[in-house]
Protein backbone atom coordinates (compact mmCIF):
# COMPACT_ATOMS: atom_id res chain seq x y z
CA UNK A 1 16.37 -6.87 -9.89
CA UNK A 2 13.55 -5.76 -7.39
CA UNK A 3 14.54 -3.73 -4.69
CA UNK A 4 13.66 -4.91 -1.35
CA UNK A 5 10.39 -4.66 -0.20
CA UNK A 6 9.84 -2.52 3.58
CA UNK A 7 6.65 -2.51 5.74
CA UNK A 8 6.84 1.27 6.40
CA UNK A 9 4.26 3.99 8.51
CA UNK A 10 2.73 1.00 10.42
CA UNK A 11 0.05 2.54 12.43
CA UNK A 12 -3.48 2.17 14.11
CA UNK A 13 -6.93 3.36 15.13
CA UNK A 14 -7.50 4.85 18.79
CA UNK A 15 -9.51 1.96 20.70
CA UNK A 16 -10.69 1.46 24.45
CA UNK A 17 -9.80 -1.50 26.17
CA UNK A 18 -12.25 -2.95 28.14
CA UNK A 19 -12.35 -5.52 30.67
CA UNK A 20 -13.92 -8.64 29.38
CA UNK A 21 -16.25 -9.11 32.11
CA UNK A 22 -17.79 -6.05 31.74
CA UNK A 23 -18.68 -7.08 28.21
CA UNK A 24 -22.18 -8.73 27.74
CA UNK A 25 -22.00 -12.37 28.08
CA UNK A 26 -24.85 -15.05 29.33
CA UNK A 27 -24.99 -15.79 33.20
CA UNK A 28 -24.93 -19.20 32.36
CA UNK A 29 -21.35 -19.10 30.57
CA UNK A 30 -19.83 -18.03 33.62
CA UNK A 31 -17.34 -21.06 33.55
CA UNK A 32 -16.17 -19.89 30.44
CA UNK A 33 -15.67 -16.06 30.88
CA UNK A 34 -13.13 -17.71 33.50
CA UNK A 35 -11.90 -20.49 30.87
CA UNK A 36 -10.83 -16.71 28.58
CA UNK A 37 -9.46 -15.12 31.18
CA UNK A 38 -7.23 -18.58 31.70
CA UNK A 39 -6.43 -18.65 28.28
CA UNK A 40 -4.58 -15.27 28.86
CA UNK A 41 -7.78 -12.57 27.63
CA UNK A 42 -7.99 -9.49 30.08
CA UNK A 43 -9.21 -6.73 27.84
CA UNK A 44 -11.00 -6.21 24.32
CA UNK A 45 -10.12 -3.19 22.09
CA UNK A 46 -13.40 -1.04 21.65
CA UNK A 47 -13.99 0.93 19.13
CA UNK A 48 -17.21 3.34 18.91
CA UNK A 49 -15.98 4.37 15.49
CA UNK A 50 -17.47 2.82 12.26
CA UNK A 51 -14.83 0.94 10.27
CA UNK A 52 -14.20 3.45 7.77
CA UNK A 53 -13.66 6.54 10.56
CA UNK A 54 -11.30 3.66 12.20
CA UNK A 55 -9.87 3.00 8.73
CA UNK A 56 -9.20 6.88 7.88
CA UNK A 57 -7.46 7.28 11.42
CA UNK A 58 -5.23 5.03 10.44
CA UNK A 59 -4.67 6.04 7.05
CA UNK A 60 -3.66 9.75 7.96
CA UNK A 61 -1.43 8.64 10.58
CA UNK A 62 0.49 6.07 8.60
CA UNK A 63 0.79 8.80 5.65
CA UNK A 64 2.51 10.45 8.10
CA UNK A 65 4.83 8.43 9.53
CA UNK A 66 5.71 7.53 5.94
CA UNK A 67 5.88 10.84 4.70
CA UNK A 68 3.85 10.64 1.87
CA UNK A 69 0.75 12.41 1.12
CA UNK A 70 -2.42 10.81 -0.82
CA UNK A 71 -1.82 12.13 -3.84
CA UNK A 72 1.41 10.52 -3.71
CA UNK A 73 -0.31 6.32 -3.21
CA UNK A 74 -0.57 4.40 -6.57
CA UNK A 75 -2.57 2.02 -4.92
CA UNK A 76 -4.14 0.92 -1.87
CA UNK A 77 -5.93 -2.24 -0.42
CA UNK A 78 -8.53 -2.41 2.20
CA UNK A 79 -9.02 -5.72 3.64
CA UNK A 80 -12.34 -5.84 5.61
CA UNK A 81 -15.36 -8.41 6.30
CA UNK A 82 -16.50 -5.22 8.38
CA UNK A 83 -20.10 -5.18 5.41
CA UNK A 84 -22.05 -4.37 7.84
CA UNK A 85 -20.87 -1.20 9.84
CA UNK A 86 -21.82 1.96 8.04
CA UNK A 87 -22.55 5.73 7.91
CA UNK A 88 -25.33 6.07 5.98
CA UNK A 89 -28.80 5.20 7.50
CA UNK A 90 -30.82 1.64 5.59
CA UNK A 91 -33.63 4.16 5.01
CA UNK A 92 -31.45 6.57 2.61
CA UNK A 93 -28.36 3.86 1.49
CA UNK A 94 -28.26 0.42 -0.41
CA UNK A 95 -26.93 -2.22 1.82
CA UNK A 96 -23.90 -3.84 2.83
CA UNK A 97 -20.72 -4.02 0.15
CA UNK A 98 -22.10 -0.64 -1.96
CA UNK A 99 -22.85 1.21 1.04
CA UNK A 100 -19.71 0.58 2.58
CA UNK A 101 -18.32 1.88 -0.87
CA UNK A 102 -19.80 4.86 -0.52
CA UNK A 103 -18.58 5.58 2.75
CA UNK A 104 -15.47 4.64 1.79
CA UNK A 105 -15.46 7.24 -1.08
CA UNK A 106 -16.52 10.46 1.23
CA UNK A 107 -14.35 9.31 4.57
CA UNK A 108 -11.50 8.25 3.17
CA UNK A 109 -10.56 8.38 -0.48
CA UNK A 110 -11.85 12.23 -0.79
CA UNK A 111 -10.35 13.58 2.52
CA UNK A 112 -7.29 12.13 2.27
CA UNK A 113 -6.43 12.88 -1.06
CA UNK A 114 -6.14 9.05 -2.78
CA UNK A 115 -8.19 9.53 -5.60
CA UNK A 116 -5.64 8.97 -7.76
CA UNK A 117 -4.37 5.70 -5.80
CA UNK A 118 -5.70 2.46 -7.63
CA UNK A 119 -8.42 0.60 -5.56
CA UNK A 120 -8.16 -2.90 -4.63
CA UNK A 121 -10.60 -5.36 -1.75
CA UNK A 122 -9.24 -8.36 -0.47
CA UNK A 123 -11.69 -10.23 2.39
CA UNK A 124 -11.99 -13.89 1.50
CA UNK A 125 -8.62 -15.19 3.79
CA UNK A 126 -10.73 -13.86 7.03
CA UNK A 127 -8.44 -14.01 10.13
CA UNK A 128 -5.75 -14.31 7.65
CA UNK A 129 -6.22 -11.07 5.99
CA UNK A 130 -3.38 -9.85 6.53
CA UNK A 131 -0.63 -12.31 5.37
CA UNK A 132 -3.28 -12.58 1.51
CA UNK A 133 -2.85 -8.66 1.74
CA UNK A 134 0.62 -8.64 2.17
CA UNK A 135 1.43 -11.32 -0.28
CA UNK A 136 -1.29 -9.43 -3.09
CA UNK A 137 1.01 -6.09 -2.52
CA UNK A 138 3.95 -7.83 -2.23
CA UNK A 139 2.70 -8.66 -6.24
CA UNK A 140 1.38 -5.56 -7.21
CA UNK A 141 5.44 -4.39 -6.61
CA UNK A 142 7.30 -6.99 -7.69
CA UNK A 143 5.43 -6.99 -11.07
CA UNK A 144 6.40 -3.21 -11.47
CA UNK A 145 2.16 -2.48 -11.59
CA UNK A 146 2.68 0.01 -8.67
CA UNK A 147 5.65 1.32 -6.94
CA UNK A 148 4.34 1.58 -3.57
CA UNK A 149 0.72 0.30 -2.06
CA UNK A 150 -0.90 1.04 1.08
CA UNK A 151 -2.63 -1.73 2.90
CA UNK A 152 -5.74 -1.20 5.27
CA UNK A 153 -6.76 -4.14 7.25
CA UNK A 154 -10.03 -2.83 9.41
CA UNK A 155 -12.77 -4.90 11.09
CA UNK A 156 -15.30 -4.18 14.00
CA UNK A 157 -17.51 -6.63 15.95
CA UNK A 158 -21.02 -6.86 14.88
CA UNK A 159 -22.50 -5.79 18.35
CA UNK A 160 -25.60 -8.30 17.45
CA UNK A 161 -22.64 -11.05 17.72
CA UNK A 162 -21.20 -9.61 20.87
CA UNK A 163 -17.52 -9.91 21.66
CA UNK A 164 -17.87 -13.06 23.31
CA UNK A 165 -20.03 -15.20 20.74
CA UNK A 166 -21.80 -17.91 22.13
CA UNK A 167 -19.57 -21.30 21.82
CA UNK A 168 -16.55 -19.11 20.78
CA UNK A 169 -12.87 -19.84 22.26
CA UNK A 170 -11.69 -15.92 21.97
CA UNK A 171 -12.68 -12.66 22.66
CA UNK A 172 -13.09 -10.46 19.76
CA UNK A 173 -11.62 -6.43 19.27
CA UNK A 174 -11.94 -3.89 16.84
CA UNK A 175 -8.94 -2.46 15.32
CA UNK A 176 -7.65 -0.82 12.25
CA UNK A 177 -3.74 -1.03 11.02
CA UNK A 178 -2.42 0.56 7.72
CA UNK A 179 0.70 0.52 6.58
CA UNK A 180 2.88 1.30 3.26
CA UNK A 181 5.01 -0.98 1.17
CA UNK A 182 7.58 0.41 -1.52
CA UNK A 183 8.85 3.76 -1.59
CA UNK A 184 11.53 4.41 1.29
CA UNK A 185 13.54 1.24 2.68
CA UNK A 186 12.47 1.61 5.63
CA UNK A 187 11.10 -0.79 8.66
CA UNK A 188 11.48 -4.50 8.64
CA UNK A 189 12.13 -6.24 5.65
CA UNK A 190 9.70 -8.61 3.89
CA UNK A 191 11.93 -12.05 3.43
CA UNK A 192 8.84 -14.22 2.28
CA UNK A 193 5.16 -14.64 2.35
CA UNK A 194 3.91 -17.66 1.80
CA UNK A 195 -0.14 -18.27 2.10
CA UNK A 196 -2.17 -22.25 2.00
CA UNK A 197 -5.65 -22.76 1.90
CA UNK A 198 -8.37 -25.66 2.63
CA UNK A 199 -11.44 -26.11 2.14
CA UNK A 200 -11.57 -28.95 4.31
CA UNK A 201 -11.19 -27.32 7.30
CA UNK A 202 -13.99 -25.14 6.73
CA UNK A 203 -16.19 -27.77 5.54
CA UNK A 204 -15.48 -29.71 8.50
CA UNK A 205 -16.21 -26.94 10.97
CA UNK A 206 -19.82 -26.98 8.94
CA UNK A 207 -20.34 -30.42 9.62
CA UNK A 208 -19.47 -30.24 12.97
CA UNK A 209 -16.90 -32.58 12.80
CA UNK A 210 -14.11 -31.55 14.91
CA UNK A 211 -11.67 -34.22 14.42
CA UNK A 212 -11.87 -34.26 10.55
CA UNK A 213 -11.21 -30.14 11.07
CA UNK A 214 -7.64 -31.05 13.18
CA UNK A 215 -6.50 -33.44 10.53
CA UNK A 216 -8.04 -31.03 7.38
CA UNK A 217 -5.62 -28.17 9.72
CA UNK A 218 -2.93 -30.34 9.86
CA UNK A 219 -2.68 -31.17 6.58
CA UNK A 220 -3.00 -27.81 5.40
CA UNK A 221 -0.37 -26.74 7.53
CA UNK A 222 2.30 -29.15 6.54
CA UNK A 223 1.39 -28.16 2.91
CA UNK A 224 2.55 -24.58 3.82
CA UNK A 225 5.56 -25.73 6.15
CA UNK A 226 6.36 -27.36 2.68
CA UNK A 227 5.61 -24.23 0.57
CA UNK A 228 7.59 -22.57 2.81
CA UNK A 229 10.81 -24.44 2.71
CA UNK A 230 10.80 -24.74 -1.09
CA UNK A 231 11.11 -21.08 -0.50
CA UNK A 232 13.75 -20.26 1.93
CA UNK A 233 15.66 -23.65 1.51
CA UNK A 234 14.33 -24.22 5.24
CA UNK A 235 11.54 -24.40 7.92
CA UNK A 236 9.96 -21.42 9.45
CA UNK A 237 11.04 -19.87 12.59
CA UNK A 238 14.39 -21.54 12.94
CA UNK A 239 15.68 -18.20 14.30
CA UNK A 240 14.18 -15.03 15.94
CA UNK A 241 11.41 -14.45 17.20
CA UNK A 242 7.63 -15.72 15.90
CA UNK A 243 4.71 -14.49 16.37
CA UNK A 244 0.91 -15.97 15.78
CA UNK A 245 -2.38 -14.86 16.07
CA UNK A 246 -4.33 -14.03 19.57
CA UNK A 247 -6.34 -17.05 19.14
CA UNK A 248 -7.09 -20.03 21.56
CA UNK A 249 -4.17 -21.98 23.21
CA UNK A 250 -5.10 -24.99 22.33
CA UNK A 251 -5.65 -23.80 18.52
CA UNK A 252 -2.29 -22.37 18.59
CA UNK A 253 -0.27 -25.30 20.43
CA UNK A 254 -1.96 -27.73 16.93
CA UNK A 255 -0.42 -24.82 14.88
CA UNK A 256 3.18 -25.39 16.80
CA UNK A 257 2.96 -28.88 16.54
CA UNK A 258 1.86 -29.19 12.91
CA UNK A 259 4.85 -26.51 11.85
CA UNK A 260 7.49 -28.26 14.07
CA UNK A 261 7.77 -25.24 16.40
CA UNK A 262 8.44 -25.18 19.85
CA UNK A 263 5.00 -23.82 21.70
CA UNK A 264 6.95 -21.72 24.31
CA UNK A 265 8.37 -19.61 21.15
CA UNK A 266 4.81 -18.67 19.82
CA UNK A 267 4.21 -15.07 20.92
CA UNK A 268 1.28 -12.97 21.26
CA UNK A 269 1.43 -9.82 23.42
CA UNK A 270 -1.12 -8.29 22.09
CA UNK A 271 -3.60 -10.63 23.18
CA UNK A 272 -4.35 -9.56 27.03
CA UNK A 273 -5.01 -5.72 25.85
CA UNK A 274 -6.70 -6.34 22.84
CA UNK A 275 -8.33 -9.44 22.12
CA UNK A 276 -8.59 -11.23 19.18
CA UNK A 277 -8.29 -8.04 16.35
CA UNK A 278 -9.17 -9.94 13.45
CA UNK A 279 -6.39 -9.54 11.14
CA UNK A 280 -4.50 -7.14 13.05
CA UNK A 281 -3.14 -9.28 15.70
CA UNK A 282 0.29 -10.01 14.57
CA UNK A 283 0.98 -6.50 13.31
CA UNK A 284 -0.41 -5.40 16.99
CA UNK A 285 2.42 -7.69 18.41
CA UNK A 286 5.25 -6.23 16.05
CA UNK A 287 4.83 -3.09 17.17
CA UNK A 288 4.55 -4.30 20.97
CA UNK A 289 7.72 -6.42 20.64
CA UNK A 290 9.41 -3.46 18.85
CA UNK A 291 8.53 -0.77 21.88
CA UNK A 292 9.89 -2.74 24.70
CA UNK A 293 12.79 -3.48 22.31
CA UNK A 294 12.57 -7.31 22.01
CA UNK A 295 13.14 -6.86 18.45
CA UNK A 296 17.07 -5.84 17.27
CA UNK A 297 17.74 -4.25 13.67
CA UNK A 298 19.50 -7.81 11.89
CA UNK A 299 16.51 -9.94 14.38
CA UNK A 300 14.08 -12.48 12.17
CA UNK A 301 10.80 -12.19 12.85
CA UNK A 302 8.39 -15.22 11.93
CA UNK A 303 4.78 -14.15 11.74
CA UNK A 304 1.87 -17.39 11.78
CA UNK A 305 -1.15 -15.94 10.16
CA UNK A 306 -4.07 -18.57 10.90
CA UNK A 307 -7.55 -17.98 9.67
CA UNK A 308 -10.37 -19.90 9.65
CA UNK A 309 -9.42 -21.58 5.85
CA UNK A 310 -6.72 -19.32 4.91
CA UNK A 311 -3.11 -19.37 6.28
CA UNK A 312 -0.12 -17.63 5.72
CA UNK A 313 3.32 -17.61 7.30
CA UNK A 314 5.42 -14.29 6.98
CA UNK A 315 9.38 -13.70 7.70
CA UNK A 316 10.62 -9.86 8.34
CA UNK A 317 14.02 -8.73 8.90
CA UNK A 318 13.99 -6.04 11.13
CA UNK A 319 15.57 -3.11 9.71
């Protein structure tokens, strides 16, 4: 029998939050800075840390707070799209993925001691990083592989992008959160994962065809209401308290509707200090809810993972 699985050492990367309008954004999309701030955006987390310094803060401080030391990790996944953002100079590096590598190899996997720890990526889920992470640890354990994994989720925004893309319906922070499964049964308890994906929607969004996207979302949604009930003999969020992405309302009321929740339920607190985090908004949240005690030891906690093709719905126990 597997014993249960915790979410343990859950901790982040020092950022700045800054006031969206003082972020760079076209005179002309005035109208919408104000359209953000409506939607509930007040700050963006900053980071002037690469992604691997961001990632290695994190790292050390959830070792910590787990009480483990590196040597002690049999494995550990970083989750990035973060290619881009590295140390080493074009001039003296190779680019992208193998740079990054390298980084990752002298600012994190030397200095911290996981040499030892087994290596794994995961990127492809996007936004929804985090609930493909989880549910690739979550298998890593329950197959006996490994008996505990650390999972790095880390991202930055390309400053060439900007934090407020052009056309985009969020505002966009850096962040790093790491945390440990296995090992001490400690922190909430992982009930289920379940993760969907389509095509479809993201083959939509590159026609620019935004009504076949709603009903390619839709769709894909029900399929992992479905998933989900086949698992827990019910639907998701019946109880507790749930918790989705920092996205766009409007994004997030189709999510509600499509997983027959009630809209007023959906949380995100993290959203007015740090933006839209990638795939660190939900974990953000958790720890929010948990500090101003919204979240009880016996509570249910429903997390809605929605990326841009990838989806995933998560249930915790709080321990």
């Amino acid at each position: 029998m597997v014993a249960p699985i915790h979410i343990n050492g859950l901790s982040f990367s020092q950022t700045t939050a800054v006031p969206i309008d003082d972020l760079p954004i076209a005179s002309a999309d005035g109208d919408r800075l104000q359209a953000l701030f409506d939607d509930g955006y007040d700050t963006a987390a900053v980071s002037n840390q690469t992604v691997t310094a961001m990632t290695r803060e994190a790292v050390s401080a959830s070792l910590e707070a787990a009480g483990l030391v590196g040597s002690e990790v049999e494995a550990w996944i970083l989750s990035t799209e973060s290619f881009w953002d590295r140390t080493a100079t074009a001039e003296t590096a190779a680019f992208g993925q193998a740079a990054l590598r390298d980084d990752i190899w002298e600012g994190i996997i030397g200095p911290l001691g996981l040499q030892q720890a087994l290596p794994y990526g995961n990127w492809l889920s996007g936004c929804a990083n985090f609930a493909s992470t989880l549910a690739l640890a979550e298998g890593l354990l329950v197959s006996g592989r490994h008996a505990n994994v650390l999972c790095a989720l880390a991202d930055r925004q390309t400053p060439a992008t900007g934090r407020i893309a052009k056309g985009s319906s969020f505002v966009a922070g850096d962040m790093a959160a790491v945390f440990v499964l296995g090992g001490v049964a400690r922190g909430p308890r992982i009930r289920h994962v379940v993760t969907s994906s389509s095509y479809e929607v993201w083959s939509a969004k590159l026609r620019g065809d935004p009504k076949g996207g709603v009903l390619a979302f839709q769709k894909v949604l029900a399929r992992l209401m479905a998933a989900f009930e086949r698992r827990a003999g019910r639907g998701p969020g019946r109880d507790g308290v749930v918790i989705v992405d920092n996205l766009n309302s409007a994004f997030v009321e189709l999510a509600a509707s499509a997983l027959s929740l009630d809209l007023n339920r959906m949380l995100s607190p993290s959203k007015p200090m740090h933006g839209h985090a990638f795939a660190c908004d939900c974990l953000l949240s958790l720890r929010q809810l948990e500090q101003i005690g919204d979240i009880a030891p016996g509570d249910v906690v429903t997390i809605i993972n929605l990326g841009e093709w990838v989806f995933g719905i998560v249930e915790l126990e709080w321990a």
